[in-house]
N, C-alpha and C. Protein backbone atom coordinates (compact mmCIF):
# COMPACT_ATOMS: atom_id res chain seq x y z
N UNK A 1 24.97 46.59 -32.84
CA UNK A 1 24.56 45.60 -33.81
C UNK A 1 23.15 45.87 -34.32
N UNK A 2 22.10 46.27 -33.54
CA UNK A 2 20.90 46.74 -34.21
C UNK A 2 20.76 47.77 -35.09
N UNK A 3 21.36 48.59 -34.88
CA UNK A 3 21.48 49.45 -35.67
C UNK A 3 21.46 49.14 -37.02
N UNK A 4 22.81 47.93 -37.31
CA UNK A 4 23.02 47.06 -38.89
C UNK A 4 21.62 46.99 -39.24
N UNK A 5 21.21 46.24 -38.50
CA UNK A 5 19.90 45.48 -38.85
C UNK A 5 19.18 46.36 -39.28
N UNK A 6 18.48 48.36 -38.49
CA UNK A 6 17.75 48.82 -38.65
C UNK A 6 18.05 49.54 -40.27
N UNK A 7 19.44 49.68 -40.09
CA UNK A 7 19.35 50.29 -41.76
C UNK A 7 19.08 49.13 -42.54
N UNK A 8 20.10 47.85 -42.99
CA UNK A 8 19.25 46.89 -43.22
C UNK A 8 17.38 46.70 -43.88
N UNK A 9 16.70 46.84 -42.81
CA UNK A 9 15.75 46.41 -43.20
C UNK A 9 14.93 47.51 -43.72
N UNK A 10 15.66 49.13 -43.65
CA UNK A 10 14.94 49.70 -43.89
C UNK A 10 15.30 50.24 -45.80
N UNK A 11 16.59 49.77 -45.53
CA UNK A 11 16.91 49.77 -47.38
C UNK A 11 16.15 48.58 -48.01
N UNK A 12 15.70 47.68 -47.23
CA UNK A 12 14.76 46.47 -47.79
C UNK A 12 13.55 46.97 -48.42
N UNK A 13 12.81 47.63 -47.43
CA UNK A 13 11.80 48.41 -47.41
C UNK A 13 11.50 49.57 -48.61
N UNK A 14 13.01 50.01 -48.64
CA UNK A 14 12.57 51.07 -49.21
C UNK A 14 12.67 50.54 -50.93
N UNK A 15 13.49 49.54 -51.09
CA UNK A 15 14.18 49.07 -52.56
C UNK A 15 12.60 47.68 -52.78
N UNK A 16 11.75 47.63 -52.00
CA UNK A 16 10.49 46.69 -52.37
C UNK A 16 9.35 48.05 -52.48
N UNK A 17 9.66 49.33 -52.13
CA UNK A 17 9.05 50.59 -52.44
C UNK A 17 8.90 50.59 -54.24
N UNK A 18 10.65 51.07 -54.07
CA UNK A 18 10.99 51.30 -55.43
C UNK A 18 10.16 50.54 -57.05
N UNK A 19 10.31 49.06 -56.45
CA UNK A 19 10.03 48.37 -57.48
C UNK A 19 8.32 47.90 -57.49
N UNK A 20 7.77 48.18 -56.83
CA UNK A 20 6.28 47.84 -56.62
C UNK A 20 5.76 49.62 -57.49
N UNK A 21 6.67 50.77 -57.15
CA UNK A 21 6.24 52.14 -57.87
C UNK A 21 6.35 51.54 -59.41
N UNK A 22 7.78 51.37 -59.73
CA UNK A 22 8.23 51.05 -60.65
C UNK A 22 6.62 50.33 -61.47
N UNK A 23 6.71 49.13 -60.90
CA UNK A 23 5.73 47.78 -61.42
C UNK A 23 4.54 48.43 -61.72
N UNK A 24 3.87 49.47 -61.30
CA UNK A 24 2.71 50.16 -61.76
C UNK A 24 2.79 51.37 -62.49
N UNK A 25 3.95 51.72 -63.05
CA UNK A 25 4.07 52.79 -64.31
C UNK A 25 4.05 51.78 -65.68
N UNK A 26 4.40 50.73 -65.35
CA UNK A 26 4.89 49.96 -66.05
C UNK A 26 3.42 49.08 -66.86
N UNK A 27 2.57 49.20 -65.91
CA UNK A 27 1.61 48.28 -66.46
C UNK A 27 0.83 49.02 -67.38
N UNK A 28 -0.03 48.40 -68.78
CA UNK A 28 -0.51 49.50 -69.59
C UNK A 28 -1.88 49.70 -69.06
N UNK A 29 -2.30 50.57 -69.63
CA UNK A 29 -3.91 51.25 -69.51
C UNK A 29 -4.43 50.97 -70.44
N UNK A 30 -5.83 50.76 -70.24
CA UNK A 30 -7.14 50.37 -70.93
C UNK A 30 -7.39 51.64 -71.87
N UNK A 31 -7.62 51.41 -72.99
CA UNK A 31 -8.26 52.35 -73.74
C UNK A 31 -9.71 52.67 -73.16
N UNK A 32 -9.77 54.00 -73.39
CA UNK A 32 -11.31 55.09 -72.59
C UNK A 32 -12.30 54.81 -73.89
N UNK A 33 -13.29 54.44 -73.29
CA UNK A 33 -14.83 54.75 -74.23
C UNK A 33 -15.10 55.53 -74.25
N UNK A 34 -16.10 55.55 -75.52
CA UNK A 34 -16.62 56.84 -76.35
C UNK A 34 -17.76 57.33 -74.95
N UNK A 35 -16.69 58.79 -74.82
CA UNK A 35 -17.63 59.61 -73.79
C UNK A 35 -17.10 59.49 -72.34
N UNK A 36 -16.24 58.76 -71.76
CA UNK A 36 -15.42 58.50 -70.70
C UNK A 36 -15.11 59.79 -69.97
N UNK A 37 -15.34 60.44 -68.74
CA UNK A 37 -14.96 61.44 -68.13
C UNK A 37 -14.42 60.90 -67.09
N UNK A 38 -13.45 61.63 -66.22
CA UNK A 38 -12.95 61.60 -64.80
C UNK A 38 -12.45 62.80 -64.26
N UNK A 39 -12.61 62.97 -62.77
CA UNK A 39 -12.40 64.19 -62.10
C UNK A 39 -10.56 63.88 -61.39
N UNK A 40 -10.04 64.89 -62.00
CA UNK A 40 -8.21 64.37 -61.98
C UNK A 40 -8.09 64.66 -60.44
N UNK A 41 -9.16 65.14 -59.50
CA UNK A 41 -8.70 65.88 -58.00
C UNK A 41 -9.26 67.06 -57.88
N UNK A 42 -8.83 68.21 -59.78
CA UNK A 42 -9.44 69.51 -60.02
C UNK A 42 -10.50 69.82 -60.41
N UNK A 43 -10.16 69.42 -61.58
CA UNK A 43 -10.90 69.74 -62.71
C UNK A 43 -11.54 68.43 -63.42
N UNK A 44 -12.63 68.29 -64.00
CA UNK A 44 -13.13 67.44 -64.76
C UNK A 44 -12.61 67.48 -66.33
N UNK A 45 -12.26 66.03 -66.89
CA UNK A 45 -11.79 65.88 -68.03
C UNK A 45 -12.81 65.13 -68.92
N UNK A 46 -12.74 65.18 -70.27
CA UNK A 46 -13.11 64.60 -71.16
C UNK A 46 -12.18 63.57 -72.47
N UNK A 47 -12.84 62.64 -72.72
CA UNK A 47 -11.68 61.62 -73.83
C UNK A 47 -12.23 62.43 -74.84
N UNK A 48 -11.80 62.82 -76.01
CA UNK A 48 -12.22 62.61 -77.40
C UNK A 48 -11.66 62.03 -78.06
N UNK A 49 -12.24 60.97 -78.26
CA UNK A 49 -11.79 59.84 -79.29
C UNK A 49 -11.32 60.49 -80.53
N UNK A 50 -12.23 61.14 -81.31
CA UNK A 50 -11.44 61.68 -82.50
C UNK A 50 -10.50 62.58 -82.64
N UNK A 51 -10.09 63.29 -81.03
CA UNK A 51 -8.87 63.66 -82.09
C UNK A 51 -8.21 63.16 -80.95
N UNK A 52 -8.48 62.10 -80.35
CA UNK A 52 -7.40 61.64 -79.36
C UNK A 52 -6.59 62.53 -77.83
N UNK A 53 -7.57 63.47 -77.53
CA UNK A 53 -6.95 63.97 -76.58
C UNK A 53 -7.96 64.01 -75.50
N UNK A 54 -7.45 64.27 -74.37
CA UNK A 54 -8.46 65.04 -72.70
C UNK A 54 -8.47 66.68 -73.48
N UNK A 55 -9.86 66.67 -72.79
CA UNK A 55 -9.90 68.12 -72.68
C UNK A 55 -10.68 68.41 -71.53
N UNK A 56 -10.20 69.22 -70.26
CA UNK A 56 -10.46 69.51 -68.79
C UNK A 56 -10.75 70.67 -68.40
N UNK A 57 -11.51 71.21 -67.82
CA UNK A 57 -12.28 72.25 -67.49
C UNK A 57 -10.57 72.84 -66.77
N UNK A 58 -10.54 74.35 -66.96
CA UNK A 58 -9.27 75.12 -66.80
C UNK A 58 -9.22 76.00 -65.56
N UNK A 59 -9.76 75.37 -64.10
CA UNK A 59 -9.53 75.68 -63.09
C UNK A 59 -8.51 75.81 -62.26
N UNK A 60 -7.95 76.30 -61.87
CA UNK A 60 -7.02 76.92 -61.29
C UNK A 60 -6.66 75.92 -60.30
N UNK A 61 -5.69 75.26 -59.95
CA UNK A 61 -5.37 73.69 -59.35
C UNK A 61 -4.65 74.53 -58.02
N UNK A 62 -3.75 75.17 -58.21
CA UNK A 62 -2.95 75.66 -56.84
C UNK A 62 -2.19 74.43 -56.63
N UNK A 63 -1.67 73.94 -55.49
CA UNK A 63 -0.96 72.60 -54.92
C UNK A 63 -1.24 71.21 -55.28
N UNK A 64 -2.97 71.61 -55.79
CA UNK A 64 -3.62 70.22 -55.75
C UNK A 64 -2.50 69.35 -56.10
N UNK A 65 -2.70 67.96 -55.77
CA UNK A 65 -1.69 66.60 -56.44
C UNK A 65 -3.05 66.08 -57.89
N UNK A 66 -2.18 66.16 -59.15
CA UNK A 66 -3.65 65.38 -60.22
C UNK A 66 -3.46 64.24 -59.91
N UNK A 67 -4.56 63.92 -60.62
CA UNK A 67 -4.60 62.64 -60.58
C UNK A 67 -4.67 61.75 -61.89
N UNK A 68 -3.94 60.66 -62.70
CA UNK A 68 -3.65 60.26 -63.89
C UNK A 68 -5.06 59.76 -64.11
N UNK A 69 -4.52 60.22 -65.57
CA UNK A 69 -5.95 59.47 -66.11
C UNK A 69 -6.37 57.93 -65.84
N UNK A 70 -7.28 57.07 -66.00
CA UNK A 70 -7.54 55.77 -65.44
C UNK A 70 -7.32 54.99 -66.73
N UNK A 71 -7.14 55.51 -68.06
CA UNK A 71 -7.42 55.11 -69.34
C UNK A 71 -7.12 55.63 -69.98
N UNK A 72 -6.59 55.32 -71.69
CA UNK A 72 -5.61 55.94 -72.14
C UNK A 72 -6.40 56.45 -73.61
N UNK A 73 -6.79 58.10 -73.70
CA UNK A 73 -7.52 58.70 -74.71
C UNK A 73 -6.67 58.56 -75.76
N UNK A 74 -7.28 57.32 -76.89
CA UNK A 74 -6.72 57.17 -78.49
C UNK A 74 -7.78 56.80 -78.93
């Protein structure tokens, strides 16, 4: 009978995973100010507002995991 329970609570677990990941792709991002940088893990990035893109120093990442921008360059 425990057993029930252990899968049970662990599909609980894993389906309040799912939707808490879910719930934070989901939420929007702040537009970046003029001049806004962040370090993704690698490399350091830049916003440019005018033409709307990052532009990040082109170091060689290997495995690294990046890291998303905090703010959204427009």
């Amino acid at each position: 009978m425990s057993h029930k329970y252990t899968i049970l609570a662990l599909m609980i677990v894993m389906i309040t995973l799912v939707v808490s990941i879910q719930g934070e792709l989901d939420t929007p991002l702040p537009k970046c100010e003029v001049g806004f940088s962040y370090y993704n893990g690698c490399n350091s990035c830049l916003c440019d507002l005018a033409e709307s893109k990052w532009f990040c120093t082109t170091r060689w990442c290997g495995g690294v995991r990046l890291i998303k921008p905090p703010c959204l360059c427009e």
